[in-house]
Protein backbone atom coordinates (compact mmCIF):
# COMPACT_ATOMS: atom_id res chain seq x y z
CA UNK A 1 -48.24 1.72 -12.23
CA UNK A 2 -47.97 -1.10 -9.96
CA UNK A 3 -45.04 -2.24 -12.26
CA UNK A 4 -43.01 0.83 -12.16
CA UNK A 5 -43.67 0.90 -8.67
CA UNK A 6 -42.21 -2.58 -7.86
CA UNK A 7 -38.99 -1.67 -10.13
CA UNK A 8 -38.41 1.55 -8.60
CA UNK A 9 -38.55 -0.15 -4.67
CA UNK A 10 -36.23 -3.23 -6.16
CA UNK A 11 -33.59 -0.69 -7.77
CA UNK A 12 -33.71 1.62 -4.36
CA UNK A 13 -33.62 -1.12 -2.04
CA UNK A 14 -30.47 -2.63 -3.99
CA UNK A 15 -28.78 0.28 -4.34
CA UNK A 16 -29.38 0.84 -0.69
CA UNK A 17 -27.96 -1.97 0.65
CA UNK A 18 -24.25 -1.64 -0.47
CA UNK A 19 -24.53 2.12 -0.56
CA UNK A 20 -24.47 2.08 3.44
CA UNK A 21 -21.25 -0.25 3.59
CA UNK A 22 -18.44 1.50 4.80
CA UNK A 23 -14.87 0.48 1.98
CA UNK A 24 -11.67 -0.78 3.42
CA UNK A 25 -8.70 -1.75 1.23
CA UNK A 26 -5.95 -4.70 1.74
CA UNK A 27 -2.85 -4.84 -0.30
CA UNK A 28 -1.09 -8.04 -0.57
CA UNK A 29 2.39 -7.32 -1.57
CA UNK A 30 5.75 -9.46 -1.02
CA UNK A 31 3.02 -12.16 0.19
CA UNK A 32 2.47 -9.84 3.25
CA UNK A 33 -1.05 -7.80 3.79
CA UNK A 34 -0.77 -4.30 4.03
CA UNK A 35 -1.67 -3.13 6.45
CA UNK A 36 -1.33 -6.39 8.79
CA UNK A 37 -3.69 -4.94 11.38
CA UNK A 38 -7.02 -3.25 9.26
CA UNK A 39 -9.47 -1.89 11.94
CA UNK A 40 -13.28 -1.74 11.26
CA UNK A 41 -16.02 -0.50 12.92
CA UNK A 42 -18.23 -2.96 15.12
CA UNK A 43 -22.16 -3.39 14.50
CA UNK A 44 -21.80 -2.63 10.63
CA UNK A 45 -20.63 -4.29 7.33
CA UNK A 46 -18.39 -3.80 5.65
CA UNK A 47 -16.78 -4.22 1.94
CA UNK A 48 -13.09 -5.17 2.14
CA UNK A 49 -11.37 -4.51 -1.13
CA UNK A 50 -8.16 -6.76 -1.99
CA UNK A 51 -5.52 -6.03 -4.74
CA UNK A 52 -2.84 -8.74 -4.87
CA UNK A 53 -0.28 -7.31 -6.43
CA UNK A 54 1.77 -10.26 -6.66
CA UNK A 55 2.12 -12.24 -9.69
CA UNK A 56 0.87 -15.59 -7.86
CA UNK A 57 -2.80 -16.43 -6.63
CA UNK A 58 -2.75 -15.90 -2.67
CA UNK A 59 -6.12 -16.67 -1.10
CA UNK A 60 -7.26 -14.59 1.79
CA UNK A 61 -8.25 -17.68 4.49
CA UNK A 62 -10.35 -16.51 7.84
CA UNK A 63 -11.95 -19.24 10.05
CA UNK A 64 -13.03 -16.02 12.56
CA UNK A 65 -14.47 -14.40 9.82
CA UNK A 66 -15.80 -17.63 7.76
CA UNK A 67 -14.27 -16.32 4.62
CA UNK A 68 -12.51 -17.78 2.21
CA UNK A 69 -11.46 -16.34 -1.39
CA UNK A 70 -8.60 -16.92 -3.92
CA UNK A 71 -7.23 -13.52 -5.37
CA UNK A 72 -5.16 -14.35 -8.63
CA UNK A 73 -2.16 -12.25 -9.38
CA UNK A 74 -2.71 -8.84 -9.98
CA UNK A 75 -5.80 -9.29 -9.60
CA UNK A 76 -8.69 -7.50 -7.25
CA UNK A 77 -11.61 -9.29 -5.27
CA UNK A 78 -14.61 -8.12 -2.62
CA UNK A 79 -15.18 -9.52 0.19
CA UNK A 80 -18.10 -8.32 2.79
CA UNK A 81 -17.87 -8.68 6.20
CA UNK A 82 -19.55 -8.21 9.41
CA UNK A 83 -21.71 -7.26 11.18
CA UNK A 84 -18.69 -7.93 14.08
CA UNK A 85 -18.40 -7.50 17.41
CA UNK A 86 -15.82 -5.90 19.39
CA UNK A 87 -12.60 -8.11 19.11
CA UNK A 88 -9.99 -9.27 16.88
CA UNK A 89 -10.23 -11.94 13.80
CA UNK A 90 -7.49 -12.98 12.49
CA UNK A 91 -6.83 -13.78 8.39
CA UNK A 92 -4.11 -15.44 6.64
CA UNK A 93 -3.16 -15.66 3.06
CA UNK A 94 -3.26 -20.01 2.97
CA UNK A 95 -0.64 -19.83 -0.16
CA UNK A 96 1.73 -18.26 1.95
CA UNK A 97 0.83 -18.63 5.72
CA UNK A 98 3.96 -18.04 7.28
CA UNK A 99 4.22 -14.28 6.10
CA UNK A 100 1.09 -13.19 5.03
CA UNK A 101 -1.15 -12.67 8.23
CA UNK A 102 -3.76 -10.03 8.97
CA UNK A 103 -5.88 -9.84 11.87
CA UNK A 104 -9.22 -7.43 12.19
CA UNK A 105 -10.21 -5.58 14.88
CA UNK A 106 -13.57 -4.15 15.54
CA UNK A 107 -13.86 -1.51 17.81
């Protein structure tokens, strides 16, 4: 009993704690992110979904954010974020900094 018991609060909590985190999808495309400016809510996390749809590896680089992640072409990768506070964090893709920049705004 005690067994089952264990299992069942294990496979609830897990299940609970990424059921409750609101999705938000990037698109790198032409070494750009689409959309540039992705707004999120503040005081909650969230799971950022990125397709690169490229055929080269672009990694999604933010110091604001302290996340760092290399997507390879064609390719798909999560990355959680927050909780945030209200303002703006800005991301860049380091493979191709001079046209692929993001920024994330909590509000």
């Amino acid at each position: 009993m005690k067994k089952t018991l264990l299992v069942l609060l294990l496979t609830c909590g897990a299940w609970g704690a990424h059921a409750a985190d609101k999705e938000f999808s990037l698109v790198i495309k032409n070494h750009r992110f689409e959309p540039a400016e992705l707004k999120v809510p503040v005081n909650e996390r969230v799971r950022l979904t990125v397709h690169n749809q490229d055929s080269t590896p672009e990694e999604f680089e933010s110091h604001a954010l302290n996340r760092e992640k290399v997507i390879p072409g064609g390719a798909k990768a999560v990355i959680f974020i927050g909780p945030l506070k209200p303002g703006r964090y800005e991301f860049e893709g380091e493979f191709n900094a001079g046209t692929a920049q993001g920024v994330v705004i909590a509000e």
